[in-house]
C-alpha atoms as a PDB file:
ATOM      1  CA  UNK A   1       9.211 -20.164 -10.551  1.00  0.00           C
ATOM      2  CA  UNK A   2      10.727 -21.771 -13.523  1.00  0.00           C
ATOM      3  CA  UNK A   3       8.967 -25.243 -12.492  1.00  0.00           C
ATOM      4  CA  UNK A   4       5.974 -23.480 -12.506  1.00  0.00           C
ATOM      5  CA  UNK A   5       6.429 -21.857 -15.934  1.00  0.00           C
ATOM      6  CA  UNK A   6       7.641 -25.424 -17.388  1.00  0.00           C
ATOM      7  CA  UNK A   7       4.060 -26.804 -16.230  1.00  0.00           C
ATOM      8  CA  UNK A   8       2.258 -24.457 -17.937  1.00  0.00           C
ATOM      9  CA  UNK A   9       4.687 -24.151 -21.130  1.00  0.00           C
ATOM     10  CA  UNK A  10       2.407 -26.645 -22.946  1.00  0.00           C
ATOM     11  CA  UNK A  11       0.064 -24.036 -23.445  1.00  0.00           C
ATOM     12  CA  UNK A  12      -3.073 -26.067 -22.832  1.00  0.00           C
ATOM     13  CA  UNK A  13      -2.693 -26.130 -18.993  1.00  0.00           C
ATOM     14  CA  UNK A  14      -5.482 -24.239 -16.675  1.00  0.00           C
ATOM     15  CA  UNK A  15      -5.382 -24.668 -13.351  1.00  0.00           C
ATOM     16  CA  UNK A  16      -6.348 -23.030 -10.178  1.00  0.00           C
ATOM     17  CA  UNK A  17      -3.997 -22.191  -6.756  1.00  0.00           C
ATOM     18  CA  UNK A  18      -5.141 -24.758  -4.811  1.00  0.00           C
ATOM     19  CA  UNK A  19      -4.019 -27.504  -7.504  1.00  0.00           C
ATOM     20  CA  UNK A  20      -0.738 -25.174  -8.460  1.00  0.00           C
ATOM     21  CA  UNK A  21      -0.134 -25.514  -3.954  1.00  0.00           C
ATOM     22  CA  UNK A  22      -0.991 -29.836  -4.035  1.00  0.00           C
ATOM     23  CA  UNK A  23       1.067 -30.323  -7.713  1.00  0.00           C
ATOM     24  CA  UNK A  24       4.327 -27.977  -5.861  1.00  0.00           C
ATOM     25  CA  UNK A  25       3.582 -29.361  -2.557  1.00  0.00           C
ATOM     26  CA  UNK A  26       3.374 -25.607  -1.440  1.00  0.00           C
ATOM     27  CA  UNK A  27       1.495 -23.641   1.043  1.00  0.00           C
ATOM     28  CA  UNK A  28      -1.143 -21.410  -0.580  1.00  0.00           C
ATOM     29  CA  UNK A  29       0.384 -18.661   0.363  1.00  0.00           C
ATOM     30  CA  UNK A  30       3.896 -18.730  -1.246  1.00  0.00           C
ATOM     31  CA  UNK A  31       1.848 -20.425  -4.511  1.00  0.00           C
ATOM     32  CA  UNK A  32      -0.226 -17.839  -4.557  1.00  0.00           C
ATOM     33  CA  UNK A  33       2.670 -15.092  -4.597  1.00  0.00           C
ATOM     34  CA  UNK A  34       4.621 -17.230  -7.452  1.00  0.00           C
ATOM     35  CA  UNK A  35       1.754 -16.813  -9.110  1.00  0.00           C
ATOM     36  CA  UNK A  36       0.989 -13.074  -9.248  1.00  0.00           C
ATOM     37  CA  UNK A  37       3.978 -12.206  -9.855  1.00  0.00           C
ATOM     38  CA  UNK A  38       3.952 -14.399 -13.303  1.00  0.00           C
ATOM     39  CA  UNK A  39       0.892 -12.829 -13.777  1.00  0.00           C
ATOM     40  CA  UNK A  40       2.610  -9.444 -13.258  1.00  0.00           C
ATOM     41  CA  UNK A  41       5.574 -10.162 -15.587  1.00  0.00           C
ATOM     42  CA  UNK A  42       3.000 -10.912 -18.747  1.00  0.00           C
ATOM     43  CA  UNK A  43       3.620 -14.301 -18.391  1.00  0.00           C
ATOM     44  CA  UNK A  44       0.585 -15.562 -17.124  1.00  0.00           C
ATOM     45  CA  UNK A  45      -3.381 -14.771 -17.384  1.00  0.00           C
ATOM     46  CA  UNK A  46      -6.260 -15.291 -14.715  1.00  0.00           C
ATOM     47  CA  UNK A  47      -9.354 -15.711 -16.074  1.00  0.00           C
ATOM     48  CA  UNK A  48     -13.147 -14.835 -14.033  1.00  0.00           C
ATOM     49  CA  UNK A  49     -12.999 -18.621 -12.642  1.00  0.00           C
ATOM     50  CA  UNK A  50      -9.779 -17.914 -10.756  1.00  0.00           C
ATOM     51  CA  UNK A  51      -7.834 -20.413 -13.365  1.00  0.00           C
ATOM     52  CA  UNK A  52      -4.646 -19.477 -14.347  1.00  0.00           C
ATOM     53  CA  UNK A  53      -3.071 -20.051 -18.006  1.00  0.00           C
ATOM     54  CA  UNK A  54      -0.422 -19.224 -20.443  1.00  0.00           C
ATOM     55  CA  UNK A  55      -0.494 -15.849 -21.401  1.00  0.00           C
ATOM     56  CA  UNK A  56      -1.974 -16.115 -25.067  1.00  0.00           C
ATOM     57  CA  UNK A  57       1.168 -14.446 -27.109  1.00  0.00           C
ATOM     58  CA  UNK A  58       3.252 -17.670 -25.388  1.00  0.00           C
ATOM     59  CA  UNK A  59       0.474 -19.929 -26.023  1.00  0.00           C
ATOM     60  CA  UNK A  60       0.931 -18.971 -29.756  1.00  0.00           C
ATOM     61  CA  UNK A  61       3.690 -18.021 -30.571  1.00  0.00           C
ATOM     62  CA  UNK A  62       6.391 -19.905 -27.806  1.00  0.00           C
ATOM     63  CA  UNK A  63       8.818 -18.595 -25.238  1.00  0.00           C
ATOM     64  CA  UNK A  64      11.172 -17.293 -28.185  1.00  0.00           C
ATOM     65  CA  UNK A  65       8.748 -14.589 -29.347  1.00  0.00           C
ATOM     66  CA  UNK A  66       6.196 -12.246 -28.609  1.00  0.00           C
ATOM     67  CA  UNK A  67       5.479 -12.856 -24.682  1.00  0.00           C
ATOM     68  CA  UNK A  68       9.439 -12.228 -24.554  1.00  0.00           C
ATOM     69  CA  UNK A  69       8.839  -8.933 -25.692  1.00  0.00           C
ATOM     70  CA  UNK A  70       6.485  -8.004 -23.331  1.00  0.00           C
ATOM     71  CA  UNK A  71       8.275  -9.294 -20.567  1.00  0.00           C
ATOM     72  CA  UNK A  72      11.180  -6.608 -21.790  1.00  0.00           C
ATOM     73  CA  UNK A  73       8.749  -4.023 -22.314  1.00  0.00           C
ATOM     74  CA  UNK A  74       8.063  -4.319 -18.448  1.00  0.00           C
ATOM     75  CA  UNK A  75      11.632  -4.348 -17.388  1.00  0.00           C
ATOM     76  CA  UNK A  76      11.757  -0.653 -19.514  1.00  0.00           C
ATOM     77  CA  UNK A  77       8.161   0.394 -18.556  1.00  0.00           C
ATOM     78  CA  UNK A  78       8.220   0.047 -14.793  1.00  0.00           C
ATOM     79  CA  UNK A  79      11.148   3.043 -14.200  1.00  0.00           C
ATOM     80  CA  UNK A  80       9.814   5.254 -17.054  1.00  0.00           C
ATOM     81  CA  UNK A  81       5.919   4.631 -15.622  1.00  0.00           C
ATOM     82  CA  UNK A  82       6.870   5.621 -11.812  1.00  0.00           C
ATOM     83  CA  UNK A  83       8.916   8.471 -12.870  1.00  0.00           C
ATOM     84  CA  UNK A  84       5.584   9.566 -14.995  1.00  0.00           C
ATOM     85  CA  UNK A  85       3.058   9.105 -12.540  1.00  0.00           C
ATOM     86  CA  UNK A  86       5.418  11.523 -10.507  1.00  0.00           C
ATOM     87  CA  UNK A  87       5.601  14.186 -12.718  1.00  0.00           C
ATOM     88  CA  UNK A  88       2.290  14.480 -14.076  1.00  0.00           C
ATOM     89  CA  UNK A  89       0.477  13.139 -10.363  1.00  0.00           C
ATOM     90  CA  UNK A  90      -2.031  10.606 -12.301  1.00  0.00           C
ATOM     91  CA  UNK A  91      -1.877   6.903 -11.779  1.00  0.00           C
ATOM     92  CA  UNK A  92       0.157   5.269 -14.892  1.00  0.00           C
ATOM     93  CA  UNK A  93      -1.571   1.870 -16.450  1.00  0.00           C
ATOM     94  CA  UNK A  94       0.304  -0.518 -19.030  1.00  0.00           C
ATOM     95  CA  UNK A  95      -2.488  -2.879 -20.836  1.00  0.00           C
ATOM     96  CA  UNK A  96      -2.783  -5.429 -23.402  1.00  0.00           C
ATOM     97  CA  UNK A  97      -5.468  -6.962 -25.494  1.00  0.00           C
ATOM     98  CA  UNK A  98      -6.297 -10.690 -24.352  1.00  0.00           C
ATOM     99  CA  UNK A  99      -7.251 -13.377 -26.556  1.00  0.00           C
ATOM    100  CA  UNK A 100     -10.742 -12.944 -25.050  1.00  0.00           C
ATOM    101  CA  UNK A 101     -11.169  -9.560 -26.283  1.00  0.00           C
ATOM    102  CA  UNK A 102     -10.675  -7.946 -23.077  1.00  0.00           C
ATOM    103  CA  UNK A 103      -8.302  -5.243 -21.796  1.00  0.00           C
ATOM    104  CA  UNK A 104      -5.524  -6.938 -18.940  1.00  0.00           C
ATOM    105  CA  UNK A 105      -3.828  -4.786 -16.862  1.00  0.00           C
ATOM    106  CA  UNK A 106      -0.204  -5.838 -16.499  1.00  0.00           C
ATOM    107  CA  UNK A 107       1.245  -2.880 -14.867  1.00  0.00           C
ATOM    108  CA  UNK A 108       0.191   0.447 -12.573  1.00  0.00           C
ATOM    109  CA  UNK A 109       2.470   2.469 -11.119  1.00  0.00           C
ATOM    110  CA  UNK A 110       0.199   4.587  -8.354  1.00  0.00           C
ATOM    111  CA  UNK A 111      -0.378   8.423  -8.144  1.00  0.00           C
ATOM    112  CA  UNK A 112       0.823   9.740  -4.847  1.00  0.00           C
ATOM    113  CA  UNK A 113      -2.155  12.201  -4.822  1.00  0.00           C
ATOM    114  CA  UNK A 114      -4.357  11.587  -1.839  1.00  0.00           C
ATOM    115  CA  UNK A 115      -7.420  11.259  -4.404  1.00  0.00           C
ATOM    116  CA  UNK A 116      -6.110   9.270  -7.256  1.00  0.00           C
ATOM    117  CA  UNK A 117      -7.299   6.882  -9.701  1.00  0.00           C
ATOM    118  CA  UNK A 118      -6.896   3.063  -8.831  1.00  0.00           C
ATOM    119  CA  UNK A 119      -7.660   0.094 -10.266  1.00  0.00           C
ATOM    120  CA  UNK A 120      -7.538  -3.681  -9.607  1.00  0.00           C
ATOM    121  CA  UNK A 121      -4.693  -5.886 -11.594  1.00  0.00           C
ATOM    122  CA  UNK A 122      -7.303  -8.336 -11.354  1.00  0.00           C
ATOM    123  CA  UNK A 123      -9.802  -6.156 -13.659  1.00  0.00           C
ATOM    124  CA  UNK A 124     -10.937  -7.165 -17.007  1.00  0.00           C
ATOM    125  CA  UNK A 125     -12.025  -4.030 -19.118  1.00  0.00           C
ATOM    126  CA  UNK A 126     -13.888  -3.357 -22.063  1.00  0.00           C
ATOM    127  CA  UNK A 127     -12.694  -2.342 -25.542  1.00  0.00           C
ATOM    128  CA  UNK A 128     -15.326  -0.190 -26.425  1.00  0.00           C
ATOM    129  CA  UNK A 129     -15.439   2.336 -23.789  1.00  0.00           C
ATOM    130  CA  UNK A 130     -11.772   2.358 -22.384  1.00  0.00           C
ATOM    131  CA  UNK A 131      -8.859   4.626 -24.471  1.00  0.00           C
ATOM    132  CA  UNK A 132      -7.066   1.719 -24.450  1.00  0.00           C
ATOM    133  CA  UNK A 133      -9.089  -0.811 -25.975  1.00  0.00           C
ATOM    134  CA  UNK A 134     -10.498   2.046 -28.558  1.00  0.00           C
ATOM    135  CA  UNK A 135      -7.074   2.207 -29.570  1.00  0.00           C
ATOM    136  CA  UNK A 136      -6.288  -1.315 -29.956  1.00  0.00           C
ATOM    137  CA  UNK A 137      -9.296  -1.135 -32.246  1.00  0.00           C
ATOM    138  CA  UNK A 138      -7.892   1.946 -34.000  1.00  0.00           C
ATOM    139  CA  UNK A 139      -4.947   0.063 -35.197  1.00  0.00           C
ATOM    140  CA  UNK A 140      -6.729  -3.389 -36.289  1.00  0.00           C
ATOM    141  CA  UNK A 141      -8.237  -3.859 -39.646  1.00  0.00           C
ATOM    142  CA  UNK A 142     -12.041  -3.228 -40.083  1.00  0.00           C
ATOM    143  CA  UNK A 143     -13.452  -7.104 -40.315  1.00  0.00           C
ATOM    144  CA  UNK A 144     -11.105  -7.517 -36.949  1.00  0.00           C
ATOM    145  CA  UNK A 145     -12.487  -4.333 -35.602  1.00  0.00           C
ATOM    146  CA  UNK A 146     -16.253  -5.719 -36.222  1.00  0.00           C
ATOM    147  CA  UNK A 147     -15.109  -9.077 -34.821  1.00  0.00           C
ATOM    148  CA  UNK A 148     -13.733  -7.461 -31.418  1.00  0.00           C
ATOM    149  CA  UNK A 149     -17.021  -5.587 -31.018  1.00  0.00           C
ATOM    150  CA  UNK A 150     -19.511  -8.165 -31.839  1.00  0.00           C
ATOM    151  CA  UNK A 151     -17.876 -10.239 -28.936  1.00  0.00           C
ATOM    152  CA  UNK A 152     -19.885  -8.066 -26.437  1.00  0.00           C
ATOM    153  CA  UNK A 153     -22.871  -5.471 -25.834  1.00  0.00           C
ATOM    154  CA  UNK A 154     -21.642  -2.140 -25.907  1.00  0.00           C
ATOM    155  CA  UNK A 155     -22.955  -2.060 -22.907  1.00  0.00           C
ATOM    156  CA  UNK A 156     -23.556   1.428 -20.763  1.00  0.00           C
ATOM    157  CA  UNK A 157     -20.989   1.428 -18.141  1.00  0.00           C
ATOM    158  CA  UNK A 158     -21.849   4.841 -16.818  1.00  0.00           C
ATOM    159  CA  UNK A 159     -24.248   7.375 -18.234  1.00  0.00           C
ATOM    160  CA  UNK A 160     -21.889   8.676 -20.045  1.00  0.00           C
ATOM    161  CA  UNK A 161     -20.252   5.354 -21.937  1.00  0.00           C
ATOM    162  CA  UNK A 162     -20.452   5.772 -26.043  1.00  0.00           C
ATOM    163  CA  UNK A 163     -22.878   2.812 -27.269  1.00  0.00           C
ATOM    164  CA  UNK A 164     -24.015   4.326 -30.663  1.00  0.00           C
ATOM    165  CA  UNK A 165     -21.756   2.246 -33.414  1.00  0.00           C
ATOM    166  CA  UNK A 166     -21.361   5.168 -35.161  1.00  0.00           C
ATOM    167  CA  UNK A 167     -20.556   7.601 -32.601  1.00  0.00           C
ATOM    168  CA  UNK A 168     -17.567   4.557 -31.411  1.00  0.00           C
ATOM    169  CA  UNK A 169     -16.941   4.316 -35.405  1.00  0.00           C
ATOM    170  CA  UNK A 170     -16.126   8.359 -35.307  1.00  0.00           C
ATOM    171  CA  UNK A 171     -14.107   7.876 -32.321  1.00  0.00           C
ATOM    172  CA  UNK A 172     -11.921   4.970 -33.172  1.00  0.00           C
ATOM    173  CA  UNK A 173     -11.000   6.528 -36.564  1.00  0.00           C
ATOM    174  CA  UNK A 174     -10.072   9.605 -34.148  1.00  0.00           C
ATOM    175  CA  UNK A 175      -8.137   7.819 -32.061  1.00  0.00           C
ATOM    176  CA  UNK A 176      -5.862   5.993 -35.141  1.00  0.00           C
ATOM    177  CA  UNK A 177      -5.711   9.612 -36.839  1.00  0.00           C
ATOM    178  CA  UNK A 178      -3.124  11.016 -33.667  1.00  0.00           C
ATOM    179  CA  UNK A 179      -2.122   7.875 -32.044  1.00  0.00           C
ATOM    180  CA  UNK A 180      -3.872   8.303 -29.055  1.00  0.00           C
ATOM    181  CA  UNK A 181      -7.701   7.818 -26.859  1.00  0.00           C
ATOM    182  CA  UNK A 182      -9.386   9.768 -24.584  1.00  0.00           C
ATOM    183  CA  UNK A 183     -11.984   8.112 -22.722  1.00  0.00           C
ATOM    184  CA  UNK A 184     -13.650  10.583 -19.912  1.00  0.00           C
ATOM    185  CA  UNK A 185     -16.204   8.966 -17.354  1.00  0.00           C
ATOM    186  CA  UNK A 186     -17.357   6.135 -19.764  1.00  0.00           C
ATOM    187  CA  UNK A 187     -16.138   3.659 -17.178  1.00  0.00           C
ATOM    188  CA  UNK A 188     -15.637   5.078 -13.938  1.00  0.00           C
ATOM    189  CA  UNK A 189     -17.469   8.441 -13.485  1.00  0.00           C
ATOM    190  CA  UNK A 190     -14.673  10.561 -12.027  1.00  0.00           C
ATOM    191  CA  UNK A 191     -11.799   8.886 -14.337  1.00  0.00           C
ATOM    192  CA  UNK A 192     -10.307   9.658 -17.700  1.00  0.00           C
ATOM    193  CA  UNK A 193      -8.038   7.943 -19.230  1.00  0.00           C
ATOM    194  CA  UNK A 194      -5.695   8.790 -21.968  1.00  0.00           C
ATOM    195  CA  UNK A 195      -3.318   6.184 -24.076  1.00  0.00           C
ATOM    196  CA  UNK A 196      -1.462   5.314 -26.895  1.00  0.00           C
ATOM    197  CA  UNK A 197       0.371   2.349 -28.238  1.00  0.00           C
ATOM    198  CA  UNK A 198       3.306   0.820 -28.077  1.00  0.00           C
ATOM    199  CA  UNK A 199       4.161  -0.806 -31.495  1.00  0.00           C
ATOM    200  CA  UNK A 200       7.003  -3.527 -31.644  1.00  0.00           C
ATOM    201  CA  UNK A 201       9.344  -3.858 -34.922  1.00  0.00           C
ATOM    202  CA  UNK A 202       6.607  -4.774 -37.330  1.00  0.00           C
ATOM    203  CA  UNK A 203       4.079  -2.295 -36.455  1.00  0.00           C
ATOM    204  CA  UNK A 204       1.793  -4.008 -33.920  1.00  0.00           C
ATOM    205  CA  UNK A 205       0.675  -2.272 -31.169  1.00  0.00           C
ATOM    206  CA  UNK A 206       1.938  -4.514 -28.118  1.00  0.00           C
ATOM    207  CA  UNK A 207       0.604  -2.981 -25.172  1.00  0.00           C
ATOM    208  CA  UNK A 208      -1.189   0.528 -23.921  1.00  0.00           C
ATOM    209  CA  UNK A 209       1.034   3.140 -22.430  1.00  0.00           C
ATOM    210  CA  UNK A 210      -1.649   5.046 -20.418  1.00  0.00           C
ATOM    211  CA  UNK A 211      -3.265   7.711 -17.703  1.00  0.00           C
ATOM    212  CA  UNK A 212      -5.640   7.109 -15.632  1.00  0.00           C
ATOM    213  CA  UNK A 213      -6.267  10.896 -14.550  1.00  0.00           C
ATOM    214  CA  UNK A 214      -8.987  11.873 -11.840  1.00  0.00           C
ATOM    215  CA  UNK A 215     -11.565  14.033 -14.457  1.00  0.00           C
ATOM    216  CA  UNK A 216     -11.661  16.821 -12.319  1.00  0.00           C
ATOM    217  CA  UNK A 217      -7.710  17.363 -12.660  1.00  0.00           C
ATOM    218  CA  UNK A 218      -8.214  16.461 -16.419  1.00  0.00           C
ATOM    219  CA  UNK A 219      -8.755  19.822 -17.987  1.00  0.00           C
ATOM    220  CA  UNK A 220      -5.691  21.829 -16.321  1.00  0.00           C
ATOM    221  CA  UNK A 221      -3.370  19.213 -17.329  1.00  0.00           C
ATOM    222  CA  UNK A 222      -4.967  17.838 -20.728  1.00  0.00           C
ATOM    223  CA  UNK A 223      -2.182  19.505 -23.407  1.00  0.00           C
ATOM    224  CA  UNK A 224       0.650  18.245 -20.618  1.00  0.00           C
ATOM    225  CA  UNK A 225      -0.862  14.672 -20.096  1.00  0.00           C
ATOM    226  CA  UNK A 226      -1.115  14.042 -24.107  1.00  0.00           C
ATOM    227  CA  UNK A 227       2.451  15.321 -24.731  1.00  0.00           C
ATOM    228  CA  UNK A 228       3.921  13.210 -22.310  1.00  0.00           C
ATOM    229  CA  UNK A 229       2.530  10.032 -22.871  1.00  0.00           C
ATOM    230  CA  UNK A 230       3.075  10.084 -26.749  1.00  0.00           C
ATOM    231  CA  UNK A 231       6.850  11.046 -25.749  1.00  0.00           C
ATOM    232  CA  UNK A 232       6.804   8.500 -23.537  1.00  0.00           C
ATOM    233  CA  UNK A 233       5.300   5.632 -25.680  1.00  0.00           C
ATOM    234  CA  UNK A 234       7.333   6.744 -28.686  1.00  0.00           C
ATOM    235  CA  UNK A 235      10.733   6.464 -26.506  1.00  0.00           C
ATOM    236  CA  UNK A 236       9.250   2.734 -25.274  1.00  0.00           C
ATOM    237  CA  UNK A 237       8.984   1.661 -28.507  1.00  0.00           C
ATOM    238  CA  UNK A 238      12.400   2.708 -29.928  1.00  0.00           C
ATOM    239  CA  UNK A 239      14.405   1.155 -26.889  1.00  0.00           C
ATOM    240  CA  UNK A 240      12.046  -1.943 -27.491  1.00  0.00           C
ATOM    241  CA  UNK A 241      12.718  -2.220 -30.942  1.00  0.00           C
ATOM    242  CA  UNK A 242      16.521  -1.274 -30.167  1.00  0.00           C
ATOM    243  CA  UNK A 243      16.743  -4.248 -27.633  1.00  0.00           C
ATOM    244  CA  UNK A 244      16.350  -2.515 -24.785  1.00  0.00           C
ATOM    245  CA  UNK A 245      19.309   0.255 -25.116  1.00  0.00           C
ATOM    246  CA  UNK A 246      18.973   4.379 -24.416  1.00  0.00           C
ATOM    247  CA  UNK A 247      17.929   6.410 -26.944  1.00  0.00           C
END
C-alpha cells in the first residue's frame, strides 16, 4: 500500500486499475482492494472515468498537512459513527467537498433498520440540494459561494429539490446561522439528511458529520437527530483539534 501511495505522491498521477494491476504486477482483484481502501482512508479520489488520483488536500498541501487530518478524523469518526447509527437507527455519512465541487463520501456506517437509507461510496453529490454541501456553502465566503454554484445547474433532482437562487440563498444563510442542514427529499424522495461540520484548528469545516434518515422516521426523531449530531460533531472536532485524545 505504501508503494502505491509513493506512485501517486507526485500529485499529478491518474491512472486506472488495470494500469495500477500491470505497473504492481498484481491481479485485479487484490489492486482493486488496495485501492478502495485508499479511497476509504481519504487518501485517494475516483473520478466518473474510473481514474484514480491524489486526494486534492494531499495534492495541495503534501502528506504533512491537511489529508493527514482527515485520515485522523476517520480513525475517531468510524467508532463514534457506528455507535450513532445505533442509537438513533439512521444510516451515518462522513463527506467532504472535492476540488470538483462535488460532495465525496468517505465514510457510512449502515442503519440496522430493515428499511434504511443507503448510499454508494462511489456517489458524487451535489452541493446545492444535499445538507451537506449547503453547509459547506454556509461556511465559505460569498464570491466562493457564487463560484461553487455557478459550476453546475441547480438542477431538479426530485420534485421537491430547491432551484430558486433565492430560496437556496435563504437556506444557506439558515444553515450557517445554527451550524447545521436539513435537506428532506431534494435528492432521494424518501431520504433526509441532516449535517453539520467538522471544523479543524483554524476554523475550516473539514468534513460533514451527517444522517441520512428515512423521511418517514424523520419527524418522530427530528429534535433527537439534531441534538446528537451537533454533540457529536462538536466532540469530533475538539479531539481533532486536541490530537486525537478524550474529551
Amino acid at each position: 500500500m505504501l508503494d502505491l501511495l509513493e506512485y501517486f505522491s507526485d500529485g499529478e498521477t491518474r491512472t486506472n486499475l488495470a494500469d495500477i494491476a500491470q505497473t504492481f504486477s498484481l491481479p485485479k482483484s487484490s489492486a482493486l482492494g488496495l485501492l478502495r481502501t485508499l479511497c476509504v482512508r481519504g487518501y485517494l479520489e475516483k473520478d466518473e472515468q474510473g481514474l484514480y488520483q491524489l486526494n486534492e488536500t494531499f495534492r495541495i498541501q503534501g502528506f504533512s498537512w491537511g489529508g493527514a487530518r482527515l485520515t485522523r478524523l476517520l480513525t475517531l469518526a468510524r467508532p463514534v459513527m457506528t455507535q450513532m447509527a445505533s442509537e438513533l437507527g439512521e444510516t451515518i455519512t462522513l463527506g467532504v467537498l472535492t476540488a470538483e465541487g462535488k460532495i465525496r463520501l468517505v465514510h457510512q456506517a449502515l442503519s440496522s433498520q430493515p428499511i434504511r437509507y443507503e448510499m454508494p461510496m462511489s456517489t458524487q453529490l451535489p452541493i446545492h440540494c444535499t445538507a451537506m454541501g449547503r453547509m459547506f456553502l454556509a461556511l465559505k465566503t460569498p464570491e466562493e459561494r457564487r463560484a461553487l454554484l455557478a459550476r453546475y445547474p441547480l438542477s431538479p433532482w426530485t420534485k421537491y429539490t430547491v432551484t430558486d437562487s433565492a430560496q437556496l440563498e435563504a437556506l444557506i444563510e439558515e444553515a450557517a446561522a445554527r451550524n447545521y442542514s436539513v435537506s428532506a427529499d431534494e435528492v432521494d424522495i424518501g431520504g433526509t439528511g441532516v449535517c453539520t461540520p467538522i471544523l479543524d484548528a483554524s476554523g475550516a469545516p473539514l468534513a460533514m458529520l451527517n444522517v441520512s434518515c428515512v423521511s418517514a422516521r424523520f419527524g418522530d426523531k427530528k429534535n433527537l437527530i439534531i441534538k446528537a449530531v451537533l454533540e457529536q460533531g462538536q466532540q469530533l472536532a475538539d479531539r481533532l483539534a486536541s490530537g486525537g485524545a478524550a474529551v
